[in-house]
Every structure is written in C-alpha cells, then in structure tokens.
PDB file of N, CA and C in Angstrom:
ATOM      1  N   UNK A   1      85.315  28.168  -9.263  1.00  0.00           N
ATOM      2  CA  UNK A   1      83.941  28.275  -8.808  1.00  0.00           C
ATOM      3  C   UNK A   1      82.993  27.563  -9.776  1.00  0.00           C
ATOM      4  N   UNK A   2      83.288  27.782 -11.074  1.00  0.00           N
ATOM      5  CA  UNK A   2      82.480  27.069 -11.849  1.00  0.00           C
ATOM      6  C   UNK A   2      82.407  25.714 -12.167  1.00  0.00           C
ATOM      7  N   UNK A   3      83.581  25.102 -11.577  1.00  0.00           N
ATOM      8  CA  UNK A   3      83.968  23.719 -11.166  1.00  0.00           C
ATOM      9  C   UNK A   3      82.908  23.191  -9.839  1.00  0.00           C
ATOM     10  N   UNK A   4      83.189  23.711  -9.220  1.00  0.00           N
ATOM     11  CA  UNK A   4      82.001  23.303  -7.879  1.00  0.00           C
ATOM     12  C   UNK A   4      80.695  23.394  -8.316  1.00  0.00           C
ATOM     13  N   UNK A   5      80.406  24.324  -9.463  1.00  0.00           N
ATOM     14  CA  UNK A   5      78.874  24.335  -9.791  1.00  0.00           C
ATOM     15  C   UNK A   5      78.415  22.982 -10.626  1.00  0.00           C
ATOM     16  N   UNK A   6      79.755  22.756 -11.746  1.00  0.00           N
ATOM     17  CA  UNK A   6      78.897  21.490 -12.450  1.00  0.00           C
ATOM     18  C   UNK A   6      79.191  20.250 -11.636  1.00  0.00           C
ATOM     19  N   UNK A   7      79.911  20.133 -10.316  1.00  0.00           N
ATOM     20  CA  UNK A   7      80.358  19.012  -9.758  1.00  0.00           C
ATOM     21  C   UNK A   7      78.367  18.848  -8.865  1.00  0.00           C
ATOM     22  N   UNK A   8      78.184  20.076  -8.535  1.00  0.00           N
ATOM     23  CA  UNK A   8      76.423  19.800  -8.020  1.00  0.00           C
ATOM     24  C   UNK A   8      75.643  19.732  -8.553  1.00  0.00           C
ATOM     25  N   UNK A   9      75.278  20.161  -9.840  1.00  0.00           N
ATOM     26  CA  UNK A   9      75.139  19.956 -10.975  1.00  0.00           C
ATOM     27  C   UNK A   9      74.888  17.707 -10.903  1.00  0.00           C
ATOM     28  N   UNK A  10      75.909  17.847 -11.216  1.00  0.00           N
ATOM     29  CA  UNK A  10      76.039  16.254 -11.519  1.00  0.00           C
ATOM     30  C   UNK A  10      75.467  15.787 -10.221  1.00  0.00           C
ATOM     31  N   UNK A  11      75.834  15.851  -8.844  1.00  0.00           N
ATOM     32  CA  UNK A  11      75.430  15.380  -8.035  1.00  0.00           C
ATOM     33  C   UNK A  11      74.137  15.333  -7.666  1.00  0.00           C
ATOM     34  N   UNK A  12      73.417  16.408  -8.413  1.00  0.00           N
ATOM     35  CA  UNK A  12      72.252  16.580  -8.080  1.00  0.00           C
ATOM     36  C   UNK A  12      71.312  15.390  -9.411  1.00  0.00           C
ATOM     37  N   UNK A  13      71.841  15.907 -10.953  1.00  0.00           N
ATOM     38  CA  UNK A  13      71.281  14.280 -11.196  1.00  0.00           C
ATOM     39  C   UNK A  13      71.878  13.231 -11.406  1.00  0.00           C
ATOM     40  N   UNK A  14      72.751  12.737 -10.180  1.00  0.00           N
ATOM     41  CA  UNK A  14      73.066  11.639  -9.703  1.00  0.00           C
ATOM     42  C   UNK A  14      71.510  11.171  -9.055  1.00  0.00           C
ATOM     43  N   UNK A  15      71.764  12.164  -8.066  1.00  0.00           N
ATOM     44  CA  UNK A  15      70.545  12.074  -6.564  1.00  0.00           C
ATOM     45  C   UNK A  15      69.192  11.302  -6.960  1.00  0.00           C
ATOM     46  N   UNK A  16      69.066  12.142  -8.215  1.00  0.00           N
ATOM     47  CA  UNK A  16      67.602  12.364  -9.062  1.00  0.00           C
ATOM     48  C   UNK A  16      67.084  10.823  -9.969  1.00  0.00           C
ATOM     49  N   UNK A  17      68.514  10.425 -10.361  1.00  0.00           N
ATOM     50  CA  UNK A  17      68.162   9.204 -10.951  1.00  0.00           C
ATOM     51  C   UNK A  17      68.178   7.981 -10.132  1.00  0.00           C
ATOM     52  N   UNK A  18      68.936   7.989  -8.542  1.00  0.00           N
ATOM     53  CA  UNK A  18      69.255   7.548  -7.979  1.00  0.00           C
ATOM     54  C   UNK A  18      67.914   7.365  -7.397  1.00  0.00           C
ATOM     55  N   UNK A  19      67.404   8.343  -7.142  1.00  0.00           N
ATOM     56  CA  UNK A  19      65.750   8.482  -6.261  1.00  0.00           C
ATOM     57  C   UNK A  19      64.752   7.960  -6.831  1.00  0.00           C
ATOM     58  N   UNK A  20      64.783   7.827  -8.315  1.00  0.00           N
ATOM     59  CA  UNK A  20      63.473   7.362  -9.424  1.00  0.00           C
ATOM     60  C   UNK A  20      63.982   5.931  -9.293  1.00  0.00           C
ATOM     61  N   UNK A  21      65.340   5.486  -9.300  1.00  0.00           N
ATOM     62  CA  UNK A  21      65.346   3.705  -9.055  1.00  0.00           C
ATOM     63  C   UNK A  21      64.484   3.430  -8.140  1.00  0.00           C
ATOM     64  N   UNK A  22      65.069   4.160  -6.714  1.00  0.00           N
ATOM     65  CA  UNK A  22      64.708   3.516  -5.535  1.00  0.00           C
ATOM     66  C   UNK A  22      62.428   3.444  -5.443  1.00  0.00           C
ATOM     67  N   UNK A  23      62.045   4.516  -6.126  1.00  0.00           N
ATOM     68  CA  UNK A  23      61.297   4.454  -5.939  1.00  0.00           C
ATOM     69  C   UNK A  23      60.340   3.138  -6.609  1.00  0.00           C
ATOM     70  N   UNK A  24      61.270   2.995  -8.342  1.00  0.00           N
ATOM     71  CA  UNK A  24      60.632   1.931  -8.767  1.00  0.00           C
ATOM     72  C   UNK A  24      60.762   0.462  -8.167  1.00  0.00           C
ATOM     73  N   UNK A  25      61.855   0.536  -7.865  1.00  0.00           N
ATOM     74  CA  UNK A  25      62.092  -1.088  -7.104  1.00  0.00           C
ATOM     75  C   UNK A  25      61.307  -0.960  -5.590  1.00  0.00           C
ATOM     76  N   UNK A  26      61.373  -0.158  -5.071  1.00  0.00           N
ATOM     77  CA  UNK A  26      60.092  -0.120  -4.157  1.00  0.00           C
ATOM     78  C   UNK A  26      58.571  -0.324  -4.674  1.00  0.00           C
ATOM     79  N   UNK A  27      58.045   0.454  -5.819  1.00  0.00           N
ATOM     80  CA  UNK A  27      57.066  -0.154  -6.720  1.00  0.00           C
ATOM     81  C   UNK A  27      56.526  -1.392  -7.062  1.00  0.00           C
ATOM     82  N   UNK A  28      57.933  -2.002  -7.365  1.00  0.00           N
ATOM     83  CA  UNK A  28      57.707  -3.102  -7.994  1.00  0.00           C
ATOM     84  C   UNK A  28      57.628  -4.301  -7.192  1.00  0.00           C
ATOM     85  N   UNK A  29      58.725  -4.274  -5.567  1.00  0.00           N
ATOM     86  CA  UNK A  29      58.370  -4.974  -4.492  1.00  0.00           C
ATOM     87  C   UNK A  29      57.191  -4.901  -4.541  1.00  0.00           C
ATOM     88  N   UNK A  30      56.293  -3.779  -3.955  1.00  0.00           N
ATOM     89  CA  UNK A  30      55.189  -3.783  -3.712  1.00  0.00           C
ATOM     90  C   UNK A  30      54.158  -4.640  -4.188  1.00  0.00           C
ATOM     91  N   UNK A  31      54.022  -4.748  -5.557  1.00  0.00           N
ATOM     92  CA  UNK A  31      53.536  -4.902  -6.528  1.00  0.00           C
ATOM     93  C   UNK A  31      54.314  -6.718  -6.266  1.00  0.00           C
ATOM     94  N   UNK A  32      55.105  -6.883  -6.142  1.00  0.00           N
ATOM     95  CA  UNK A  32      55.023  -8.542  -5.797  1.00  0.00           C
ATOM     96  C   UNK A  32      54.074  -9.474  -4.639  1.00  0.00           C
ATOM     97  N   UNK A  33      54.344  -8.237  -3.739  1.00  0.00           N
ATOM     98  CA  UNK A  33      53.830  -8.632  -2.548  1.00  0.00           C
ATOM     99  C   UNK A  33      52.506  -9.024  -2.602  1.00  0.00           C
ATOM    100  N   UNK A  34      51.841  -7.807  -2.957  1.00  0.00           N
ATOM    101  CA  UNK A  34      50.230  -7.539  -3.276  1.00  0.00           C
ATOM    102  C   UNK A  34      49.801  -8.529  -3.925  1.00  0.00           C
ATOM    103  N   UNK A  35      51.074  -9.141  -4.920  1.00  0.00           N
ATOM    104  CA  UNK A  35      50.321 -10.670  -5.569  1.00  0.00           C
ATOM    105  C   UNK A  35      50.533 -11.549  -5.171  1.00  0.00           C
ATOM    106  N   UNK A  36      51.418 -12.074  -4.571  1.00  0.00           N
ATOM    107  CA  UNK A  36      51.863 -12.874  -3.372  1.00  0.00           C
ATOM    108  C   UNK A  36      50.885 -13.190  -2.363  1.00  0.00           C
ATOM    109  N   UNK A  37      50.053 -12.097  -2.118  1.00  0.00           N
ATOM    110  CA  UNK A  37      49.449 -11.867  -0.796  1.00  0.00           C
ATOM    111  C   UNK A  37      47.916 -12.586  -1.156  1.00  0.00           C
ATOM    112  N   UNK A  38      47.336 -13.759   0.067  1.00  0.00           N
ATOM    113  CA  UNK A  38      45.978 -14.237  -0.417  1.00  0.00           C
ATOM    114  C   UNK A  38      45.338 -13.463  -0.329  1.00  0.00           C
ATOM    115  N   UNK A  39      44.024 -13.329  -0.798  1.00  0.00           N
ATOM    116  CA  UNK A  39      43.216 -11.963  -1.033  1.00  0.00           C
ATOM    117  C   UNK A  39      42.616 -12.145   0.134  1.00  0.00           C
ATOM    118  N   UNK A  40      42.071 -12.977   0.933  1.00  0.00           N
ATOM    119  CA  UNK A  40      41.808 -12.405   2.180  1.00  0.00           C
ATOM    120  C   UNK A  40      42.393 -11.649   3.372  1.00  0.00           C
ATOM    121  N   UNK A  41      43.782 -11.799   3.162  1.00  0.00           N
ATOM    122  CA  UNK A  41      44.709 -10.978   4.013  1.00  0.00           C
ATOM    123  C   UNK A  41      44.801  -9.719   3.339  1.00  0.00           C
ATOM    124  N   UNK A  42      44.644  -9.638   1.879  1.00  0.00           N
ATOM    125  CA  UNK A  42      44.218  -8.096   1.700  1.00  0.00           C
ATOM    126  C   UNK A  42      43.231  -7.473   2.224  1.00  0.00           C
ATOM    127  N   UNK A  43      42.079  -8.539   1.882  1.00  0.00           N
ATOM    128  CA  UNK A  43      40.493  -7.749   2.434  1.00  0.00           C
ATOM    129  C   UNK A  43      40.969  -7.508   3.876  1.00  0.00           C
ATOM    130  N   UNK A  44      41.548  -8.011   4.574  1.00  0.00           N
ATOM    131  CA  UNK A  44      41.695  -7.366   5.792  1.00  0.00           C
ATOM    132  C   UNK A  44      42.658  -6.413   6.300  1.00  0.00           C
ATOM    133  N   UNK A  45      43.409  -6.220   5.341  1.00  0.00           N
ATOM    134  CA  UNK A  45      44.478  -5.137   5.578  1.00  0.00           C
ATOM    135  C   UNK A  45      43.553  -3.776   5.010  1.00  0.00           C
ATOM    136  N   UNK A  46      43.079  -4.154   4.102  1.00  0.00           N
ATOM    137  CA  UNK A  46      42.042  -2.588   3.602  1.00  0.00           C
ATOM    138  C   UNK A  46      41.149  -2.615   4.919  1.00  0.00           C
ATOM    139  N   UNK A  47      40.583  -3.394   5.575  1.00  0.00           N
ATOM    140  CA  UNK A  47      39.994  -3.081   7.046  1.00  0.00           C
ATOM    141  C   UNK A  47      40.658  -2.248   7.833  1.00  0.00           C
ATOM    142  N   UNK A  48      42.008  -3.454   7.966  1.00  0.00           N
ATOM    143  CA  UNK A  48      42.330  -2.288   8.889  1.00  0.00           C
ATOM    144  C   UNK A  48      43.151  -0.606   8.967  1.00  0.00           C
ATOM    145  N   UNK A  49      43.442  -0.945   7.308  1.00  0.00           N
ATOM    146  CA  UNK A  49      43.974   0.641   6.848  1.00  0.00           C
ATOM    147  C   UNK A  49      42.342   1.749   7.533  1.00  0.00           C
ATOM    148  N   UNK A  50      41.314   1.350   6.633  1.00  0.00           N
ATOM    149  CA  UNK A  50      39.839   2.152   6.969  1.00  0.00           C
ATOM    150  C   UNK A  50      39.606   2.141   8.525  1.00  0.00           C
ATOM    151  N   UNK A  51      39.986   1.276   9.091  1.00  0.00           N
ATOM    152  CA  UNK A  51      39.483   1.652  10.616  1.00  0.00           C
ATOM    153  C   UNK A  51      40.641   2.456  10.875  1.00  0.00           C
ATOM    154  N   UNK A  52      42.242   2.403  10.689  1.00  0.00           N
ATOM    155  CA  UNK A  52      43.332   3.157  10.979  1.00  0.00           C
ATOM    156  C   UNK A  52      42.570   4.805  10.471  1.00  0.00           C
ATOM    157  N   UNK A  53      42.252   4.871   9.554  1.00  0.00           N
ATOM    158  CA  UNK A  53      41.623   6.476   8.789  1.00  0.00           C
ATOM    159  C   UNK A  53      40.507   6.856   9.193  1.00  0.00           C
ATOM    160  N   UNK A  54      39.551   6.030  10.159  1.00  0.00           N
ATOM    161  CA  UNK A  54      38.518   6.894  10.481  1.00  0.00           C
ATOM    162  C   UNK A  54      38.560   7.072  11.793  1.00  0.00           C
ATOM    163  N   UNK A  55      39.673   6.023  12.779  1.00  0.00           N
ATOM    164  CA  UNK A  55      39.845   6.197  14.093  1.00  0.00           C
ATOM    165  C   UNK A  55      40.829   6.685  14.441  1.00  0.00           C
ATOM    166  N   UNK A  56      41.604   8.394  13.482  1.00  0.00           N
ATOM    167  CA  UNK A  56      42.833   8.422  13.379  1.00  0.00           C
ATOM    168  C   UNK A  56      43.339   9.069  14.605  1.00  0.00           C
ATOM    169  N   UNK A  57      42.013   9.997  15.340  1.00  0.00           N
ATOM    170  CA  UNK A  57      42.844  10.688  17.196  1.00  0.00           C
ATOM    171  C   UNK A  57      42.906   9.777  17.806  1.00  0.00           C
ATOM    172  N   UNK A  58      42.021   9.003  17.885  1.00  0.00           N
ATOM    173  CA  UNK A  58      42.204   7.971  18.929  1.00  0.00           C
ATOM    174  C   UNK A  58      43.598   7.034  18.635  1.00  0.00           C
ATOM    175  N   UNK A  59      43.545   6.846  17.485  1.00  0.00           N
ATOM    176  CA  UNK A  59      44.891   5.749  17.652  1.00  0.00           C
ATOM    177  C   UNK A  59      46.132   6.738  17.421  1.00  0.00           C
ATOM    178  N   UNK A  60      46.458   7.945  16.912  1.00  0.00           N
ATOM    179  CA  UNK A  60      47.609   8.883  17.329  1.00  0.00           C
ATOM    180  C   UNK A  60      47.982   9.057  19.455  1.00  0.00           C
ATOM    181  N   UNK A  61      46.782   9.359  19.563  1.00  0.00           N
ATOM    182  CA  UNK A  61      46.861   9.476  21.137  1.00  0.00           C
ATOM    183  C   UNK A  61      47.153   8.136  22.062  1.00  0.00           C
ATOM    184  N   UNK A  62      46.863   7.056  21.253  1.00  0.00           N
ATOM    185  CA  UNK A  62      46.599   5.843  22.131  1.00  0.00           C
ATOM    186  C   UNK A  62      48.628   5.287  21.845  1.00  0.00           C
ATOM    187  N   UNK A  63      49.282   5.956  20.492  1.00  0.00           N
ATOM    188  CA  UNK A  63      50.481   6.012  19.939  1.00  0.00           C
ATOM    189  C   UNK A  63      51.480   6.590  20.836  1.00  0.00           C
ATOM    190  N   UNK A  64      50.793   7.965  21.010  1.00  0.00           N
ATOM    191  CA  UNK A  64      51.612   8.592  21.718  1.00  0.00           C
ATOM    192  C   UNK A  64      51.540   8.194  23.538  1.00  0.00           C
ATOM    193  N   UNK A  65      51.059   7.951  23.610  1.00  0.00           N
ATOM    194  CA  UNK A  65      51.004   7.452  25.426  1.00  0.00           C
ATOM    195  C   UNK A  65      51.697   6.320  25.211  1.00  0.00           C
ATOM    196  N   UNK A  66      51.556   5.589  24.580  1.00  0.00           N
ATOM    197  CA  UNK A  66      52.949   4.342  24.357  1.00  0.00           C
ATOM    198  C   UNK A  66      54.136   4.875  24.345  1.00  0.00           C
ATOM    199  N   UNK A  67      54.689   5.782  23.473  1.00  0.00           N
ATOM    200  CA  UNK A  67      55.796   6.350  23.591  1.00  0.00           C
ATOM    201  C   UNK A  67      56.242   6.879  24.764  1.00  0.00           C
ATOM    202  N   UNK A  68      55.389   7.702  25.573  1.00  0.00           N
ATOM    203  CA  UNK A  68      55.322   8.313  26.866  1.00  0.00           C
ATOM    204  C   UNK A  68      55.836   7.318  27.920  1.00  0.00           C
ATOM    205  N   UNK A  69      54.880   6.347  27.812  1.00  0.00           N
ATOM    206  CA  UNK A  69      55.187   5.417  28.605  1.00  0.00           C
ATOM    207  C   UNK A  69      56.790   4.405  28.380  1.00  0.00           C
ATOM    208  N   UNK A  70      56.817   4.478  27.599  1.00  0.00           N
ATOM    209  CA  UNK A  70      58.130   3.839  27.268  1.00  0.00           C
ATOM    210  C   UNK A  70      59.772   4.869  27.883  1.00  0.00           C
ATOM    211  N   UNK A  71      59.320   5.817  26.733  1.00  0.00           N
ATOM    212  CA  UNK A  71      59.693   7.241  27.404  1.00  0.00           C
ATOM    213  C   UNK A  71      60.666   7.141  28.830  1.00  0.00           C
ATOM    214  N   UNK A  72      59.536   6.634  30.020  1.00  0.00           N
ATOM    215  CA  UNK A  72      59.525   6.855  31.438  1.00  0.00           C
ATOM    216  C   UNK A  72      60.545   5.816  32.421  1.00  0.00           C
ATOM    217  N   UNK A  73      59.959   4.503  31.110  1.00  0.00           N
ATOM    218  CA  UNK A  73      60.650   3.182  31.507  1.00  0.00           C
ATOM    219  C   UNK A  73      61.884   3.690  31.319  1.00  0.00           C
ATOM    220  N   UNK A  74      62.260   3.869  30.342  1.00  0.00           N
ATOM    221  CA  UNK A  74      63.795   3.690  30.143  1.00  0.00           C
ATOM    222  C   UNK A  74      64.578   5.387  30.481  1.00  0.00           C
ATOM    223  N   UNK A  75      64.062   5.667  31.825  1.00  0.00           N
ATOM    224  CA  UNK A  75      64.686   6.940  32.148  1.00  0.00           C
ATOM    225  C   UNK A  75      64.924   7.972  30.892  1.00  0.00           C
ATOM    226  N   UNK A  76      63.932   8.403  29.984  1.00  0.00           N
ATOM    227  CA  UNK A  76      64.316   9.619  29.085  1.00  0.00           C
ATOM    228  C   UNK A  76      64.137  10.926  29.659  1.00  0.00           C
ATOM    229  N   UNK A  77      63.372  10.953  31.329  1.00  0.00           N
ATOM    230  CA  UNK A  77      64.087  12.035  32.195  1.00  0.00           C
ATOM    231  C   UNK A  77      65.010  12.591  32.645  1.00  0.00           C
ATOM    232  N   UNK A  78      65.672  11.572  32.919  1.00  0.00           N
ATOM    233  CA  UNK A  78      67.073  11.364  33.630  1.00  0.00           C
ATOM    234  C   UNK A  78      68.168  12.324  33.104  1.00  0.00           C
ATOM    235  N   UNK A  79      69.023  13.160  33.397  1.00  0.00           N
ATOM    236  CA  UNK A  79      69.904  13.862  32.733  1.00  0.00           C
ATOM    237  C   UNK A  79      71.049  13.848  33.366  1.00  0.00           C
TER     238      UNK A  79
END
C-alpha cells in the first residue's frame, strides 16, 4: 500500500512539473507572437477583445443559436 502511495506521490509531481513547462512554453509562444504581430493588428485585436467584453449576451446567444442551428443540420435529434 505504501508503494502505491509514493508511486502518486511521484506522479503527481511528475503532473506538476509537467504543467509549469506547458504553461511556460505557452508563455513564451505568446510572447513571440505579440512581437511578431504589427501593432496595428494588435490595436485591433484589443478592439475586438473590448467589444467581445462589453457585448458579451449578445454574442453568447448569437454563439449559441449557431450551435443550435448546426445542431439541427446534422441530425443531433435523430436517435
């Protein structure tokens, strides 16, 4: 029994160090991109993040009726 404990044990900071990579190399992509990126295609991505955050029912609802509709197309009634 105490064998199975340090085997999760380990697995768990396996998981843990495994999760802090992924997050930094996701970081650090990021962080290429963003410089990569001409600054006017930023100024407009912060647009449209701020219109995404202040028009957030409308575009959840306008989200979900797409799905609905898709939904219908491809028989997700059907059983």
């Amino acid at each position: 029994m105490e064998k199975a404990a340090q085997v999760k044990d380990q697995a768990a900071e396996k998981a843990a160090l495994v999760s802090e990579q992924i997050r930094e190399k996701a970081g650090d992509a990021a962080q290429l991109v963003k410089d990569r990126t001409p600054e006017p295609v930023l100024e407009k991505a912060d647009q449209a993040a701020a219109a995404a955050r202040t028009n957030r029912t409308p575009l959840l609802l306008a989200a979900a009726a797409v799905a609905v509709i898709l939904m219908v197309r491809r028989g997700w009634g059907r059983g």
